[in-house]
N, C-alpha and C. Protein backbone atom coordinates (compact mmCIF):
# COMPACT_ATOMS: atom_id res chain seq x y z
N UNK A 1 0.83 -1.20 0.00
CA UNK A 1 0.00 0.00 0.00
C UNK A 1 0.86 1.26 0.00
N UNK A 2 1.83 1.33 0.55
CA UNK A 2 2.77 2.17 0.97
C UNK A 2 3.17 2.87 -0.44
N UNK A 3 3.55 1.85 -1.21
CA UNK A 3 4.50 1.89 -2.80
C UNK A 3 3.53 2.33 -3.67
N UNK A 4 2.02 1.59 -3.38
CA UNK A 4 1.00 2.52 -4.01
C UNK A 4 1.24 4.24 -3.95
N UNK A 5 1.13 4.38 -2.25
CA UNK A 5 1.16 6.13 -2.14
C UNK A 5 2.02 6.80 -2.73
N UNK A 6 3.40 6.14 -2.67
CA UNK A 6 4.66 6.65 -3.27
C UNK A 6 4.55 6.91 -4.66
N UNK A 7 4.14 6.11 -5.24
CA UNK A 7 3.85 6.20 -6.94
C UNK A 7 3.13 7.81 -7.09
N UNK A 8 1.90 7.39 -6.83
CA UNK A 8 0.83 8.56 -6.43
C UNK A 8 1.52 9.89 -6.34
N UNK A 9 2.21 9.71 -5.42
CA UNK A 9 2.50 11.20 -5.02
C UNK A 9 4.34 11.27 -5.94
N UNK A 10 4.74 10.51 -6.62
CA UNK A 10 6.01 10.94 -6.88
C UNK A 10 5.06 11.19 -9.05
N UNK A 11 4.27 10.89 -9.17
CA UNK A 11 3.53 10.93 -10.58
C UNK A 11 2.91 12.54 -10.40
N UNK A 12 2.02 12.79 -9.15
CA UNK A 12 2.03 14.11 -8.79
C UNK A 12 2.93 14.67 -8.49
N UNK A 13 3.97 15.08 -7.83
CA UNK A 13 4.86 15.71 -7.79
C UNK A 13 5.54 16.29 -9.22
N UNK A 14 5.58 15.11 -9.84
CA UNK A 14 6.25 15.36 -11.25
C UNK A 14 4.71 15.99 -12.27
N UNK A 15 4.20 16.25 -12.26
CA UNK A 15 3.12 16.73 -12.80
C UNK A 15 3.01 18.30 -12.08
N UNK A 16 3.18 18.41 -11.41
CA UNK A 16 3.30 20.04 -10.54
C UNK A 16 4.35 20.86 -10.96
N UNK A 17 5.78 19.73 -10.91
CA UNK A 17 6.80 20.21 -11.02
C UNK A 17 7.40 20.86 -12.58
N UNK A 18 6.39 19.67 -13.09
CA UNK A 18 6.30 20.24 -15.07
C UNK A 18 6.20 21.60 -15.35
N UNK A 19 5.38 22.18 -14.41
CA UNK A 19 4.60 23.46 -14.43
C UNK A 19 6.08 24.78 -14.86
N UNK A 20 7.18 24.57 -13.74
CA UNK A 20 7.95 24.84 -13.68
C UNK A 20 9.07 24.71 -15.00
N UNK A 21 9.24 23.73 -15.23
CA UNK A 21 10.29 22.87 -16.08
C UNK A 21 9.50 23.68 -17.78
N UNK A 22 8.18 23.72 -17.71
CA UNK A 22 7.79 24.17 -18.71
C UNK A 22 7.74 25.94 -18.93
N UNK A 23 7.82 26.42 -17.65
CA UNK A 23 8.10 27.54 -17.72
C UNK A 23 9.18 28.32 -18.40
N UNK A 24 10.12 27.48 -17.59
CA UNK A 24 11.48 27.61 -17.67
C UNK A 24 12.46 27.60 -19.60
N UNK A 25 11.53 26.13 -19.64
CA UNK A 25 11.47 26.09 -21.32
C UNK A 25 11.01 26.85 -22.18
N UNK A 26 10.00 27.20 -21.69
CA UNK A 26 9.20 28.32 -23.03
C UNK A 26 9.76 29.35 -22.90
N UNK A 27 10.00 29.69 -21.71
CA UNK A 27 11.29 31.32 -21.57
C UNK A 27 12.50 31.55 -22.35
N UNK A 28 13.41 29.95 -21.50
CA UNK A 28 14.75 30.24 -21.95
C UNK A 28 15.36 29.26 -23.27
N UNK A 29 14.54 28.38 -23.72
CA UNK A 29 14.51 27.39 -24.93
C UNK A 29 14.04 27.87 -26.06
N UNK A 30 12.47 28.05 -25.81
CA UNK A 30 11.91 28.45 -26.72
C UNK A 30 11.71 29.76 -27.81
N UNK A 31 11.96 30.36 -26.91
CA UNK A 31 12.54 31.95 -26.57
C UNK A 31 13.53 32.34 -26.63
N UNK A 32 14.31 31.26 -27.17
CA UNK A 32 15.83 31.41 -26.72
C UNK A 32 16.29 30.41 -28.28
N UNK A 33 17.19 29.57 -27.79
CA UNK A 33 17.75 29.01 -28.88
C UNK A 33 17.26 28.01 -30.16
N UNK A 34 15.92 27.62 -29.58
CA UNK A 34 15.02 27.19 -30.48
C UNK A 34 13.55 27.82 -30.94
N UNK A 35 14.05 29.36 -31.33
CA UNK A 35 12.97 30.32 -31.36
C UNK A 35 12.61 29.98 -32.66
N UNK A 36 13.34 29.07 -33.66
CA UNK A 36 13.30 28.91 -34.98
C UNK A 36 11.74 27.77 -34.99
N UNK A 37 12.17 27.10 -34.67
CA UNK A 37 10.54 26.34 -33.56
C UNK A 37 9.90 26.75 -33.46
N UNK A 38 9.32 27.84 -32.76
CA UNK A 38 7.97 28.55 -31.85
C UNK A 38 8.13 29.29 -32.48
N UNK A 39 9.18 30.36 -33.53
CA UNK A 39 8.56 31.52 -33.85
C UNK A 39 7.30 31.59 -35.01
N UNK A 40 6.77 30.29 -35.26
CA UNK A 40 5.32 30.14 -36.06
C UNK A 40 4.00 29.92 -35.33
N UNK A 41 4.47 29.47 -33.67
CA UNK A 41 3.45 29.62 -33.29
C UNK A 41 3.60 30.92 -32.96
N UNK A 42 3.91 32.32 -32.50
CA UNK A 42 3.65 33.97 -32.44
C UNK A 42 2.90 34.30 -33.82
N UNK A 43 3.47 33.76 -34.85
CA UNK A 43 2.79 34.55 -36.00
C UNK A 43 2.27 33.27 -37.19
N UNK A 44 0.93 33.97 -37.25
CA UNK A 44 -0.14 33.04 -37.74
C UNK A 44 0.17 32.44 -39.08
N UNK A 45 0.19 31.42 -39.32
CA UNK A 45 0.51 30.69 -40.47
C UNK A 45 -0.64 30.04 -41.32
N UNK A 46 -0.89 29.89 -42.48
CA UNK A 46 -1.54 28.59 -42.73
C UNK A 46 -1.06 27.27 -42.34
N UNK A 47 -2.13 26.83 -42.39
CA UNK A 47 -2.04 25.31 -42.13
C UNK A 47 -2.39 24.81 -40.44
N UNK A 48 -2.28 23.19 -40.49
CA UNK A 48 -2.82 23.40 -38.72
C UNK A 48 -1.51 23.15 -38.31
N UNK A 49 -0.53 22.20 -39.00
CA UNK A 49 0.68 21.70 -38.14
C UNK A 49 1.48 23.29 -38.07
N UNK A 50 2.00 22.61 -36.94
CA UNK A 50 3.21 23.84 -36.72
C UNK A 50 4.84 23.45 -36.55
N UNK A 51 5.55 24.36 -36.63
CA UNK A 51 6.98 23.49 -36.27
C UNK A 51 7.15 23.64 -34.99
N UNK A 52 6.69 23.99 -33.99
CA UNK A 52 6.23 24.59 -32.82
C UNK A 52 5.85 23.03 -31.68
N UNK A 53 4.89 22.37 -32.75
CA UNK A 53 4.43 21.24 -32.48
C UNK A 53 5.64 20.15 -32.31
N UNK A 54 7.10 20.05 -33.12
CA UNK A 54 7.95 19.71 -32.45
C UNK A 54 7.53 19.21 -31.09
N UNK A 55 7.84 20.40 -30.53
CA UNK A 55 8.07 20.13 -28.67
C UNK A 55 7.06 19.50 -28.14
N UNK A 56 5.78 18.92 -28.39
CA UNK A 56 5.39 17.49 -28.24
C UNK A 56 6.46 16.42 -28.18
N UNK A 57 7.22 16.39 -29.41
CA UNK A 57 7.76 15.11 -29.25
C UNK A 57 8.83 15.07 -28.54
N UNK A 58 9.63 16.83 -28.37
CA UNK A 58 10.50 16.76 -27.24
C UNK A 58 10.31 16.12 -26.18
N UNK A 59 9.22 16.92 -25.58
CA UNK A 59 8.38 16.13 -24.25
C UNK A 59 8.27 15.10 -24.29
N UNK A 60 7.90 14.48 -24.96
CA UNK A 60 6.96 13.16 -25.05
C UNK A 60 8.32 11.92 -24.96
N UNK A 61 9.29 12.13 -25.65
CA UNK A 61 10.10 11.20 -25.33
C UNK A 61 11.03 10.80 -24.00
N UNK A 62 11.35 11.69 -23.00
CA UNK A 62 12.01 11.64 -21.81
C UNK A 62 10.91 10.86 -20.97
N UNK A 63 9.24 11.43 -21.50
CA UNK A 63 8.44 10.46 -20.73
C UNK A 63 8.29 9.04 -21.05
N UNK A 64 8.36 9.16 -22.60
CA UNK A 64 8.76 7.23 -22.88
C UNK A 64 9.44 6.52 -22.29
N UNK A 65 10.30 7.02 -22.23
CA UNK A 65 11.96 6.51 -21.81
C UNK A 65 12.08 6.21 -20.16
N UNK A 66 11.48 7.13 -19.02
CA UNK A 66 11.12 6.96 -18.33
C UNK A 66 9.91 5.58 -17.94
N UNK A 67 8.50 5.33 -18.94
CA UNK A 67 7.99 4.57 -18.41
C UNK A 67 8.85 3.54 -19.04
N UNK A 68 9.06 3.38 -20.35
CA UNK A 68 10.00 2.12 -20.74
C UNK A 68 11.34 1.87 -19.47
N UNK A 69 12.19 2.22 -18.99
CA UNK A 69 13.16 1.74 -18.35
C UNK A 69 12.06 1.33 -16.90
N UNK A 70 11.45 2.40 -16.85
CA UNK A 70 10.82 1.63 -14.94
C UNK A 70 10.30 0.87 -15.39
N UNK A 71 9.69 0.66 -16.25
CA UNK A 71 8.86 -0.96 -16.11
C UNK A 71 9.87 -2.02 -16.73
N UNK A 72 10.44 -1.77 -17.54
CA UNK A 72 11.79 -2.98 -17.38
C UNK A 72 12.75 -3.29 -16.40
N UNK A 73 13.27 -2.61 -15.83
CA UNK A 73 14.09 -2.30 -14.31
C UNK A 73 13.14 -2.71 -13.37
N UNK A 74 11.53 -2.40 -13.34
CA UNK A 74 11.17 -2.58 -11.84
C UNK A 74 11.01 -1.65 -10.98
N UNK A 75 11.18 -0.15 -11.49
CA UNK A 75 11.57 0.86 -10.88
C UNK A 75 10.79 1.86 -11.27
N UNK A 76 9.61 1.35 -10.04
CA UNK A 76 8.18 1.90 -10.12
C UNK A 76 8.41 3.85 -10.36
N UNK A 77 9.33 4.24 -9.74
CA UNK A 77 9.16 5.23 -9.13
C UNK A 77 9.74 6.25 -10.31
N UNK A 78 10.56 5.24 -10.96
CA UNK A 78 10.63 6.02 -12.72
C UNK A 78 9.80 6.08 -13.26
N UNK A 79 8.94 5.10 -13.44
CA UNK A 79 8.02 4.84 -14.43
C UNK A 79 6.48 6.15 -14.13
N UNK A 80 6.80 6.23 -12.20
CA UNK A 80 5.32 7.15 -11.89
C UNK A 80 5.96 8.74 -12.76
N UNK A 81 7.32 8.97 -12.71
CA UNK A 81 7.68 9.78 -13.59
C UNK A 81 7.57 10.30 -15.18
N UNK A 82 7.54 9.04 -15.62
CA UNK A 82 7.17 8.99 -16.88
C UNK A 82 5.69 9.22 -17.15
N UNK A 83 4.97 8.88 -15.97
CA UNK A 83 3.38 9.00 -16.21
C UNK A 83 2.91 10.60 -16.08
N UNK A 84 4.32 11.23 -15.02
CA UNK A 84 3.52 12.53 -14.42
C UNK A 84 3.44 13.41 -15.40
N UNK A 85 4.77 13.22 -16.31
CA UNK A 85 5.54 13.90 -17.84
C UNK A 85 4.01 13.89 -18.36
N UNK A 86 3.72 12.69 -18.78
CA UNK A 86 2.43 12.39 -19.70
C UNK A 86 1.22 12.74 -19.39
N UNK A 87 1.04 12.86 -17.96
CA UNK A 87 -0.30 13.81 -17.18
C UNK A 87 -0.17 15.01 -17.97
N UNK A 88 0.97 15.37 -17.61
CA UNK A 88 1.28 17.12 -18.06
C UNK A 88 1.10 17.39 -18.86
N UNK A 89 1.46 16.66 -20.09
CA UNK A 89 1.25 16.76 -21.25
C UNK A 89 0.29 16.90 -21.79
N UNK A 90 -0.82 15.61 -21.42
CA UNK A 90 -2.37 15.33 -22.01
C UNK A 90 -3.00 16.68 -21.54
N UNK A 91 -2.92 17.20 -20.05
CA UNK A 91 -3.26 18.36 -19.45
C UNK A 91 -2.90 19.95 -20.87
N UNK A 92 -1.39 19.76 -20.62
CA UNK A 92 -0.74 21.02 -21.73
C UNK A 92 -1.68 21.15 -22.75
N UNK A 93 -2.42 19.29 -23.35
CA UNK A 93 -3.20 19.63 -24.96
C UNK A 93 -4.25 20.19 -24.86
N UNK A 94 -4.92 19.86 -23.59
CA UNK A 94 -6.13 20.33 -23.53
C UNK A 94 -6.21 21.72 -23.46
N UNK A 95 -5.27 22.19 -22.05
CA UNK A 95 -5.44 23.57 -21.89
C UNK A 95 -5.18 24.11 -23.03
N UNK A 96 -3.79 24.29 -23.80
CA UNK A 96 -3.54 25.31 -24.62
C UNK A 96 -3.79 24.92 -26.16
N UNK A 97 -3.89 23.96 -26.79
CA UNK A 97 -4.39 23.41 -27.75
C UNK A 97 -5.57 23.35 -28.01
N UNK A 98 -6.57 22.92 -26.90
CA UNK A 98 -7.93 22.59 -27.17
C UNK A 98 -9.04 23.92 -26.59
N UNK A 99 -8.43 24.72 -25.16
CA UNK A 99 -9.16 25.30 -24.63
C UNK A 99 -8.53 26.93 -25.20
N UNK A 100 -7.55 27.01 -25.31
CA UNK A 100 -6.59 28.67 -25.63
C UNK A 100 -6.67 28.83 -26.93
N UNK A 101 -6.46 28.02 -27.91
CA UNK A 101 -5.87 27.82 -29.25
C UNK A 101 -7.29 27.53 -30.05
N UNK A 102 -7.54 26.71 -29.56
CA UNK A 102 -8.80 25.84 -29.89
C UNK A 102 -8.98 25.40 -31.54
N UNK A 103 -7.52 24.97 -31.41
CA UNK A 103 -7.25 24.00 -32.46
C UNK A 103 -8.08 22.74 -32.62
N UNK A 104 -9.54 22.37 -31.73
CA UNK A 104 -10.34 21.71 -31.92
C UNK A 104 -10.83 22.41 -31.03
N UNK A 105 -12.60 22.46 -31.83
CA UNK A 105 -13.36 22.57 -31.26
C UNK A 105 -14.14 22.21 -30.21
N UNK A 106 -13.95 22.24 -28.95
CA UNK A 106 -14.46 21.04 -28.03
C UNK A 106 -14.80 21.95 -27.10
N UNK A 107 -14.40 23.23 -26.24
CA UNK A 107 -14.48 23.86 -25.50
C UNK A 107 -14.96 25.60 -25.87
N UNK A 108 -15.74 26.00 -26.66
CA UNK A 108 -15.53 27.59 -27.24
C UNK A 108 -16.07 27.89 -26.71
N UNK A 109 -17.08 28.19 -25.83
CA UNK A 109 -18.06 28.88 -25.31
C UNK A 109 -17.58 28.88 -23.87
N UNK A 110 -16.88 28.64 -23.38
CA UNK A 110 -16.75 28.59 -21.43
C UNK A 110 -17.13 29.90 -20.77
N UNK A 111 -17.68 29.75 -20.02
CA UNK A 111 -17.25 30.93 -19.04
C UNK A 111 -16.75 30.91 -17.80
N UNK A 112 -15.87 30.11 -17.40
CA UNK A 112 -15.08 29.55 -16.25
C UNK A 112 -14.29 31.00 -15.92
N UNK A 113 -14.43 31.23 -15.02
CA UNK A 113 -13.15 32.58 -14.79
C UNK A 113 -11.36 31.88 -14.95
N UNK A 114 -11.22 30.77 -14.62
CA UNK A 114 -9.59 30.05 -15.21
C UNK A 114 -9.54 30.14 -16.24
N UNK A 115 -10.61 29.34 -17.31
CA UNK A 115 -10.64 29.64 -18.97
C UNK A 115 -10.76 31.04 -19.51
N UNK A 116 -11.07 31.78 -18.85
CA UNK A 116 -11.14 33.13 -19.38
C UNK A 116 -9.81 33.86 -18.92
N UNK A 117 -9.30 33.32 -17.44
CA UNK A 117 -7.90 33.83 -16.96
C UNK A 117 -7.06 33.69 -18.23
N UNK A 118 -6.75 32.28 -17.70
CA UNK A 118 -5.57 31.42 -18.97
C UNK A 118 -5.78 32.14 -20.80
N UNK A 119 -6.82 31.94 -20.60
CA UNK A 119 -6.83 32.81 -22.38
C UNK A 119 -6.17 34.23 -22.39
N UNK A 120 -6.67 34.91 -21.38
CA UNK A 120 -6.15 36.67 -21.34
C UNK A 120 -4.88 36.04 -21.06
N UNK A 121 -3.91 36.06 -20.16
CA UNK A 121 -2.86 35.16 -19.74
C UNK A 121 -1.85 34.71 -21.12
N UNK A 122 -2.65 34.13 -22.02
CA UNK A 122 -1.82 33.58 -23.14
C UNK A 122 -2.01 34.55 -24.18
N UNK A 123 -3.03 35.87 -24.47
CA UNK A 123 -3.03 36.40 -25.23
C UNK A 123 -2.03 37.69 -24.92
N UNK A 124 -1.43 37.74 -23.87
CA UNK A 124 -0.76 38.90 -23.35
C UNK A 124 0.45 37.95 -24.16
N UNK A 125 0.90 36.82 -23.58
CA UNK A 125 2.25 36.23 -24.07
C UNK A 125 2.07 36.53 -25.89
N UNK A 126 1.25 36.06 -26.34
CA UNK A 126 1.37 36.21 -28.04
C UNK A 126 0.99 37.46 -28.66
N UNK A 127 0.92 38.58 -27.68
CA UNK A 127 1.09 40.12 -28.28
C UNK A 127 2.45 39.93 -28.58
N UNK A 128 3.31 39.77 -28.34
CA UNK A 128 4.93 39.93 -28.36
C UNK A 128 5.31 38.87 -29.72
N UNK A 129 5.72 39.29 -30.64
CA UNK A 129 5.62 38.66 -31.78
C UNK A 129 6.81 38.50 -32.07
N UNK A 130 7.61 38.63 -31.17
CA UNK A 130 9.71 38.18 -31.59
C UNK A 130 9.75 37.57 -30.09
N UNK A 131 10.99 37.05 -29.64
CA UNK A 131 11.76 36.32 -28.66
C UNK A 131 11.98 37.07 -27.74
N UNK A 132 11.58 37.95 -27.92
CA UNK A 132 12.23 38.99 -26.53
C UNK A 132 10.99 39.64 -26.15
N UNK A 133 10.78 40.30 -24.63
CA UNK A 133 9.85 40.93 -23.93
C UNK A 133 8.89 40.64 -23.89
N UNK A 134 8.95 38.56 -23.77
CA UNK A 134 7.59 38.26 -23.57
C UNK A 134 7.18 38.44 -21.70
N UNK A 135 5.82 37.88 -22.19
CA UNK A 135 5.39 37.63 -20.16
C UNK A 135 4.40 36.03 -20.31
N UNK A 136 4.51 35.75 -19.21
CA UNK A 136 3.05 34.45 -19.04
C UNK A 136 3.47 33.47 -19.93
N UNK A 137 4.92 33.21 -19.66
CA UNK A 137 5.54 31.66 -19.86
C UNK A 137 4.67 30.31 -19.21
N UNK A 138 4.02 30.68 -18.31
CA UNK A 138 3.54 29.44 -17.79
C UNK A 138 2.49 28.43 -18.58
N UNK A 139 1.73 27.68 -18.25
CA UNK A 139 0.44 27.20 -18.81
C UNK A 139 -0.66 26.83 -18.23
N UNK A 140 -0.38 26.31 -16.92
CA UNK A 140 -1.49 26.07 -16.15
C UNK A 140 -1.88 26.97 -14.75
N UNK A 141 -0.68 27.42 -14.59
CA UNK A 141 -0.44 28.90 -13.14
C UNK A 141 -1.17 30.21 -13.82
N UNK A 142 -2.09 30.56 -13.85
CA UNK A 142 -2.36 32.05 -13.96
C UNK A 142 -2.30 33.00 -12.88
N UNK A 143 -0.82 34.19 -13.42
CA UNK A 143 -0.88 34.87 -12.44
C UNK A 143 -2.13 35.67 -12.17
N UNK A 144 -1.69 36.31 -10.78
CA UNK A 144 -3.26 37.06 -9.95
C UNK A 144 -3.11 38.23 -11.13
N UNK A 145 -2.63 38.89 -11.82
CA UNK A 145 -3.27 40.00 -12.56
C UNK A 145 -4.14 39.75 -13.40
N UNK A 146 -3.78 38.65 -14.15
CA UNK A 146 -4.64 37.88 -15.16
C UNK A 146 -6.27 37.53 -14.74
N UNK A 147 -5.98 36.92 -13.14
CA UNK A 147 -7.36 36.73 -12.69
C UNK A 147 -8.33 37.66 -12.40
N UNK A 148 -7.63 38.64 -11.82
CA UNK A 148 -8.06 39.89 -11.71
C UNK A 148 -8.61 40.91 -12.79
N UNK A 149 -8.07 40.69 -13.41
CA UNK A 149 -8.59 41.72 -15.14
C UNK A 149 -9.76 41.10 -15.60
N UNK A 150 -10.46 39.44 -15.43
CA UNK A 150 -11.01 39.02 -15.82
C UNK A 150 -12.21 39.03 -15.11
N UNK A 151 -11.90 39.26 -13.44
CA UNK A 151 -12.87 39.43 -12.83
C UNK A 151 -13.33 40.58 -12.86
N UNK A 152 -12.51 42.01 -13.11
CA UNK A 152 -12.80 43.04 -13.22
C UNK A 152 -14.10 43.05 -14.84
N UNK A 153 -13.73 42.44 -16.02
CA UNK A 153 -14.44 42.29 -16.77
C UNK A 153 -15.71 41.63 -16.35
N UNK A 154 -16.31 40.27 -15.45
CA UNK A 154 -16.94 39.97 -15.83
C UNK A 154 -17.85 41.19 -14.99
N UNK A 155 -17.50 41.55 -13.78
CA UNK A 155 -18.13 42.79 -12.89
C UNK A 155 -18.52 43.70 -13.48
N UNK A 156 -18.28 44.52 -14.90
CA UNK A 156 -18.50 45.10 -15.32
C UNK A 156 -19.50 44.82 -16.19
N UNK A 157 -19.20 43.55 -17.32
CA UNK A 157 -20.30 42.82 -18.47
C UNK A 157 -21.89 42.75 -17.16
N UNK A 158 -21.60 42.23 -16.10
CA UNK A 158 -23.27 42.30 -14.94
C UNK A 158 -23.48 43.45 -15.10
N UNK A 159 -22.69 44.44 -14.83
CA UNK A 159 -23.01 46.16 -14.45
C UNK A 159 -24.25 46.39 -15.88
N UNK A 160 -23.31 46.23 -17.06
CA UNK A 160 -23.79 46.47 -18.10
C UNK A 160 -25.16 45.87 -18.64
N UNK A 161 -25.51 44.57 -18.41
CA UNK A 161 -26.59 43.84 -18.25
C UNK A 161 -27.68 44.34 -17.83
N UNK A 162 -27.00 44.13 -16.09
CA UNK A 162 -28.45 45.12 -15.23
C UNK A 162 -28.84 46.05 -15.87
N UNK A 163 -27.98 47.21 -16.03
CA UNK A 163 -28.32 48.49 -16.73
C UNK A 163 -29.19 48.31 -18.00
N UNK A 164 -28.82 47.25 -18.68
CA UNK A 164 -29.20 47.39 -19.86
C UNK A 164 -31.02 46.49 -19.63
N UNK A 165 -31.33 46.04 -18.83
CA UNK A 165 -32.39 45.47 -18.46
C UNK A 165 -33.15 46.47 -17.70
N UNK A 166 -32.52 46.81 -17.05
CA UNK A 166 -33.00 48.26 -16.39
C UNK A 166 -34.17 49.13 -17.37
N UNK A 167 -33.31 49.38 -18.50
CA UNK A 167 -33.81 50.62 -19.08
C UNK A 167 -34.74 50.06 -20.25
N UNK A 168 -34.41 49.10 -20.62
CA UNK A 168 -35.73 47.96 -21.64
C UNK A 168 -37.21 47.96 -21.41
């Protein structure tokens, strides 16, 4: 039971810790020496693939490699690693692929104050259309300004409502 918890929490841990690791990447990688990569996702292209899309498979392989050796070795505690990589990941598609991007249609209409954070949040990062003087590297952390601007919006869209029911 014990090795159960351990898994658990070392698959979470590494799924939290992505948060970070991905930060860090989109700042100083992406942004940085493989801007040749991402600089198609800043500016709009035809087509759906991107070269951007790369870094899927960056990702995606340290997590292979991880569940492939722990489960050959035995060495659960790699393998919960390899899973947390792949949490993160499936998580990364949804949020910024499916819910930001909405490179499929599955989510357009939300009105979640996170989905509306994270979108303002990512649309501040892709005002900046070169490698330098971006903000809101993260993907799943929305800072408090972000939340805040959004709450300030929706406070206002009610204001406007009432009013506008008001006078009907």
């Amino acid at each position: 039971m014990l090795s159960v918890l351990v898994y658990i929490l070392v698959l979470l841990g590494t799924f939290f810790a992505m948060e970070g690791i991905t930060w860090a990447t989109h700042k100083w990688v992406m942004h940085g020496f493989l801007w040749y990569l991402h600089e198609d996702h800043h500016r709009v292209r035809p087509g759906f693939f991107e070269k951007n899309d790369a870094f899927f498979v960056i990702f995606a392989v340290p997590s292979f490699l991880c569940i492939l050796f722990g489960t050959l070795n035995a060495m659960y505690w790699v393998q919960a690693i390899g899973f947390g990589i792949m949490a993160y990941g499936a998580a990364y598609f949804l949020v910024h692929d499916v819910i930001i991007h909405q490179r499929f249609k599955w989510f357009t209409r939300s009105k979640s104050t996170y989905v509306r954070a994270i979108r303002w949040a990512h649309k501040m990062h892709h005002k900046h259309l070169d490698k330098h003087e971006g903000e809101s590297f993260g993907m799943l952390y929305v800072h408090k300004k972000y939340w805040e601007k959004v709450r300030r919006d929706k406070k206002l869209m009610e204001a406007q409502r009432v009013e506008y029911e008001a006078t009907s």
